[in-house]
N, C-alpha and C. Protein backbone atom coordinates (compact mmCIF):
# COMPACT_ATOMS: atom_id res chain seq x y z
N UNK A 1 21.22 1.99 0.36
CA UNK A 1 20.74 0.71 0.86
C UNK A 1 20.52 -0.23 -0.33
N UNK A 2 21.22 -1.26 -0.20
CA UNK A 2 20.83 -2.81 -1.59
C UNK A 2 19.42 -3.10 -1.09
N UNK A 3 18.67 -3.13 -2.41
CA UNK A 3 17.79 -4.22 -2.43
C UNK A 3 17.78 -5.73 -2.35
N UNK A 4 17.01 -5.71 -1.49
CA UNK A 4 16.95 -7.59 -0.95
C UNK A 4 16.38 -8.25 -2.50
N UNK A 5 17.31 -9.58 -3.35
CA UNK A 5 16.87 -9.37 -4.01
C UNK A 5 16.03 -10.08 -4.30
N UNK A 6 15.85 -11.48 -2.97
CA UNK A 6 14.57 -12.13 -3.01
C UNK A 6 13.32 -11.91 -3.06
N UNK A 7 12.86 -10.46 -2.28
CA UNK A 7 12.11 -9.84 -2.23
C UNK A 7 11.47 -8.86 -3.30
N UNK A 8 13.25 -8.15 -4.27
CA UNK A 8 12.28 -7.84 -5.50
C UNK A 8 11.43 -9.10 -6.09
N UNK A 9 11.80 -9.64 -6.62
CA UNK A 9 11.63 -11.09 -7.76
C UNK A 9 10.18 -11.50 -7.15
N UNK A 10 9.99 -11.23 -5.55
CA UNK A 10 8.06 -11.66 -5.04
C UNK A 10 7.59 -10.45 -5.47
N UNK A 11 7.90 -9.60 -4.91
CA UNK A 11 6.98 -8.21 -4.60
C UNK A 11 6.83 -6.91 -5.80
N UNK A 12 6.04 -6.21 -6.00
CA UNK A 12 6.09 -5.19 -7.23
C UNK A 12 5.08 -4.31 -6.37
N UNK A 13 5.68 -2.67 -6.29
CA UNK A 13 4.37 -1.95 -6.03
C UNK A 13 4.27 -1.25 -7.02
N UNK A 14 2.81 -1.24 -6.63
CA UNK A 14 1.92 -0.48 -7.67
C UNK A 14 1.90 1.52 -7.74
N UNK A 15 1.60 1.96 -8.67
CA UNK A 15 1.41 3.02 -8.85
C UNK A 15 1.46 4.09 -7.64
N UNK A 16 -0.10 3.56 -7.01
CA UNK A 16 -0.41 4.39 -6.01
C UNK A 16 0.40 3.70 -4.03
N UNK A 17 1.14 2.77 -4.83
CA UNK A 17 2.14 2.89 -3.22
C UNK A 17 1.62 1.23 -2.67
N UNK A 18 0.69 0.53 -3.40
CA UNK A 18 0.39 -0.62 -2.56
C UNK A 18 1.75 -1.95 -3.01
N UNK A 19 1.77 -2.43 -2.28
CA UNK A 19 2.61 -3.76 -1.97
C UNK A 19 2.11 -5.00 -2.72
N UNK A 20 2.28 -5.73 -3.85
CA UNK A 20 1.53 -6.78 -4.87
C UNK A 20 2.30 -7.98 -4.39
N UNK A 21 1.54 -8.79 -4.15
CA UNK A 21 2.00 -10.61 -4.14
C UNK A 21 1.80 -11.40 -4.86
N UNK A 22 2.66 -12.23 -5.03
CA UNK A 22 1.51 -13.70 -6.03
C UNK A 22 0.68 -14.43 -5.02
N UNK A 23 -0.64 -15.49 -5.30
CA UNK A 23 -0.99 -16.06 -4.30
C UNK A 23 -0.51 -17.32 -4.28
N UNK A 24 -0.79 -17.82 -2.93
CA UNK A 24 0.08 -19.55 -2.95
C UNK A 24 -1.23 -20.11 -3.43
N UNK A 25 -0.92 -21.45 -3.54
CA UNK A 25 -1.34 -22.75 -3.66
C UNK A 25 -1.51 -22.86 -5.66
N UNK A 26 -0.62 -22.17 -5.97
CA UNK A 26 -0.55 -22.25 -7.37
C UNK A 26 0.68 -23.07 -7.99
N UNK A 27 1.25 -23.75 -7.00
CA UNK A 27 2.76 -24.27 -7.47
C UNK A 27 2.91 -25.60 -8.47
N UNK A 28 1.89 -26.49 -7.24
CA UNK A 28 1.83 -27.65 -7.97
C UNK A 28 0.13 -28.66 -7.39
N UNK A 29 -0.12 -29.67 -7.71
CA UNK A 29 -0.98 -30.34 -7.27
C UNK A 29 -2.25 -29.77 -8.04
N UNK A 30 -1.97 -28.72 -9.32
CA UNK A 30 -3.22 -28.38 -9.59
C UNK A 30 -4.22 -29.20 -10.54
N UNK A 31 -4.11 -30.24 -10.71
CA UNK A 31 -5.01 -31.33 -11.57
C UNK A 31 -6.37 -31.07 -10.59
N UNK A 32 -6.40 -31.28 -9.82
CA UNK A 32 -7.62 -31.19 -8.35
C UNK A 32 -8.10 -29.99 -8.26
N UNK A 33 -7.70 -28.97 -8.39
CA UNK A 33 -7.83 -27.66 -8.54
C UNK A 33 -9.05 -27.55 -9.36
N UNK A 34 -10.05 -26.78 -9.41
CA UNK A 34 -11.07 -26.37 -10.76
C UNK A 34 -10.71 -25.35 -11.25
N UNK A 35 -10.58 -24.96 -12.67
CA UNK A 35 -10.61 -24.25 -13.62
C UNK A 35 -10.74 -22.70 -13.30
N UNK A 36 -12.07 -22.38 -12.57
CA UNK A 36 -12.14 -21.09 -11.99
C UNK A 36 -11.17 -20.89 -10.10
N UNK A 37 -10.91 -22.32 -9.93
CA UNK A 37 -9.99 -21.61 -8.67
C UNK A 37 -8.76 -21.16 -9.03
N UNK A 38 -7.97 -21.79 -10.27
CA UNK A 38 -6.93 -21.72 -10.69
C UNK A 38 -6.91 -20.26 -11.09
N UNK A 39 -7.97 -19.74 -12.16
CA UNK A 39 -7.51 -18.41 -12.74
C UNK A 39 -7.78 -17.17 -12.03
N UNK A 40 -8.30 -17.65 -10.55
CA UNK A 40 -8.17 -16.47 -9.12
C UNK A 40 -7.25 -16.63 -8.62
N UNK A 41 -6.69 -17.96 -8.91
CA UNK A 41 -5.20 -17.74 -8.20
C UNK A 41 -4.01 -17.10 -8.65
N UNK A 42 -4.38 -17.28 -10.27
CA UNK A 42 -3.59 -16.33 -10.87
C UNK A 42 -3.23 -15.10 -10.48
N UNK A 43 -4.49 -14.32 -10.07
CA UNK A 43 -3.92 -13.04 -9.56
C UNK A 43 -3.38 -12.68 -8.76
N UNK A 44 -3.31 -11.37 -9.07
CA UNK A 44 -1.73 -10.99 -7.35
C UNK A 44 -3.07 -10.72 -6.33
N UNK A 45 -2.25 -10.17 -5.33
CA UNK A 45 -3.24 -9.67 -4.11
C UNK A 45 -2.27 -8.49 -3.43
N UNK A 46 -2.84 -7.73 -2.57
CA UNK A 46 -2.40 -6.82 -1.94
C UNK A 46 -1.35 -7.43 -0.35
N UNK A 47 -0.67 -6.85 -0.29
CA UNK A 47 0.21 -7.71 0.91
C UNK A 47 -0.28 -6.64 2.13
N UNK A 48 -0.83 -7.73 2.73
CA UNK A 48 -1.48 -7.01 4.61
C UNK A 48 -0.85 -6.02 5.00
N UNK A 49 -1.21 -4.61 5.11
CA UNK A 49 -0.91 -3.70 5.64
C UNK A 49 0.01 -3.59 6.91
N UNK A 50 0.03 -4.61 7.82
CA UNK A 50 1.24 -5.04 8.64
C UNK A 50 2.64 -5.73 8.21
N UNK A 51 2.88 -6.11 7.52
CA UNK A 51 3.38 -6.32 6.33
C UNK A 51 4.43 -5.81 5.60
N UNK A 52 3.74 -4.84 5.14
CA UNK A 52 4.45 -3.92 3.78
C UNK A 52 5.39 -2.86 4.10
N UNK A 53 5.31 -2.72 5.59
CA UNK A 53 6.62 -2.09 5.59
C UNK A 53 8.15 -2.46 5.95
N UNK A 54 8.21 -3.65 5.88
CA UNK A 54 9.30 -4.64 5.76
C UNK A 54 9.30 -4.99 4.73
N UNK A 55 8.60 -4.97 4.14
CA UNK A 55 8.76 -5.21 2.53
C UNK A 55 9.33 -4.16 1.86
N UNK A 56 8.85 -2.79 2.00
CA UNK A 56 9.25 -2.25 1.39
C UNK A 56 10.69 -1.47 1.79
N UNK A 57 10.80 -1.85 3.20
CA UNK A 57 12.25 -1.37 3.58
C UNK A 57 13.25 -2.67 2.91
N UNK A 58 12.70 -3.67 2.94
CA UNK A 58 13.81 -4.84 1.88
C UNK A 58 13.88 -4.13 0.60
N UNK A 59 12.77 -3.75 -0.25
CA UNK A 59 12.97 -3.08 -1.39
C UNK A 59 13.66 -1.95 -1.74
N UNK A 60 14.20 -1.22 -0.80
CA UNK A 60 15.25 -0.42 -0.81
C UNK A 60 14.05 1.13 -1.06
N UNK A 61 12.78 0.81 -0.76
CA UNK A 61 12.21 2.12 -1.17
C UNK A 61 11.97 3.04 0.03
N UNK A 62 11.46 4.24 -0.15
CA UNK A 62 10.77 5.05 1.20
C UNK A 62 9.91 4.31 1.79
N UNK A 63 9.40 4.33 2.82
CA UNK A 63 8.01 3.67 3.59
C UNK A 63 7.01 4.58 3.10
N UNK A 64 6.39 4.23 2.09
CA UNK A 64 4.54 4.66 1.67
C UNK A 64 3.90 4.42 2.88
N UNK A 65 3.48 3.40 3.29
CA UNK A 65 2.38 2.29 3.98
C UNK A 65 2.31 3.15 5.32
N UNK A 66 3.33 3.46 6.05
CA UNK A 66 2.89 4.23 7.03
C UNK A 66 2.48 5.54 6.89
N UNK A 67 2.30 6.50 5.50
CA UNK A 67 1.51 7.26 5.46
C UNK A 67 0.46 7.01 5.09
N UNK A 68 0.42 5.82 4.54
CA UNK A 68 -1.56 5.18 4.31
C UNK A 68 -1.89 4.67 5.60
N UNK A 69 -1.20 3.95 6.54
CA UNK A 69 -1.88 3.94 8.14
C UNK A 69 -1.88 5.38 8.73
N UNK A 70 -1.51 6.18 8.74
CA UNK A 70 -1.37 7.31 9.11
C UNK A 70 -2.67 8.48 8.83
N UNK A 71 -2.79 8.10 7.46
CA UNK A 71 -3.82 8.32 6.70
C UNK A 71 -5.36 7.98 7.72
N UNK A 72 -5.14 6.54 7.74
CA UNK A 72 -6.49 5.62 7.81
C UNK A 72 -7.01 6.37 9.83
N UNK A 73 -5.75 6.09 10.22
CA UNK A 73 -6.14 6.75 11.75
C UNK A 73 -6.48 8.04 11.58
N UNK A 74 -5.99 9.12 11.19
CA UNK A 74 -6.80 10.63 10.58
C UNK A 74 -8.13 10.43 10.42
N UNK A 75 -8.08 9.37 9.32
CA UNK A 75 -9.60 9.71 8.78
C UNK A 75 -10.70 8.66 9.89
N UNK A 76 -10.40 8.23 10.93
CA UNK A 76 -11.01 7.32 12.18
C UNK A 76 -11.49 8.30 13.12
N UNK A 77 -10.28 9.30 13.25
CA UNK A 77 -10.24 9.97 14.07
C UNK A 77 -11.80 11.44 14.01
N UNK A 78 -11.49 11.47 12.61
CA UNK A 78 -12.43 12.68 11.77
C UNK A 78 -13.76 12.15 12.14
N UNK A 79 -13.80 10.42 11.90
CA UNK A 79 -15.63 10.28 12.15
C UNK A 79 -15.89 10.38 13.59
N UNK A 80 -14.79 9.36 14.28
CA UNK A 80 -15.15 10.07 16.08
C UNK A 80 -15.69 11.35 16.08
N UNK A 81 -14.91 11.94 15.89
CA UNK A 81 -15.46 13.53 16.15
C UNK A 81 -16.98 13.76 15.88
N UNK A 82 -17.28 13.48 14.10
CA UNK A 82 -18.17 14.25 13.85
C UNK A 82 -19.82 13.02 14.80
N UNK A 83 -19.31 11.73 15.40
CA UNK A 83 -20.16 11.23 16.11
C UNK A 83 -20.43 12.19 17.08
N UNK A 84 -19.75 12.20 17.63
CA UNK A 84 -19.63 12.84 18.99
C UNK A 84 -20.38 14.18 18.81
N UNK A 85 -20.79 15.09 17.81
CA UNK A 85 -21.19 16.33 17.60
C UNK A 85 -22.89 15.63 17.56
């Protein structure tokens, strides 16, 4: 499968399997902007868990993300239980 290659050039995952973005409103118009909004915008952010697995099927990789939802319902499932006891 090719990588989409618009999608590399946005997206980078990380180590442990998460999906990285840049954030918007960093393009232009930033004179108005303050100093500390600008250098939070700098950073990446995590791309919404609904999301990332279209992303990462553009990226030509395995699907991580549905074993971290997969994950997250397991471990939902584990506290039901131990309520219920």
């Amino acid at each position: 499968m090719k990588t989409h290659r618009g999608a590399a050039k946005r997206y980078k995952i990380t180590g442990s399997g998460k999906v990285m973005r840049r954030q918007i409103n960093r393009g232009h118009l930033l004179t108005k902007k303050s100093p500390k909004r600008k250098r939070h915008l700098a950073l990446e952010t995590e791309v919404a868990i609904q999301q990332s697995d279209r992303i990462e099927r553009a990226l030509g990789i395995r699907i991580k993300s549905s074993a971290r939802q997969k994950a997250g319902r397991e471990k939902a499932a584990r506290k039901a239980e131990k309520e219920e006891e």
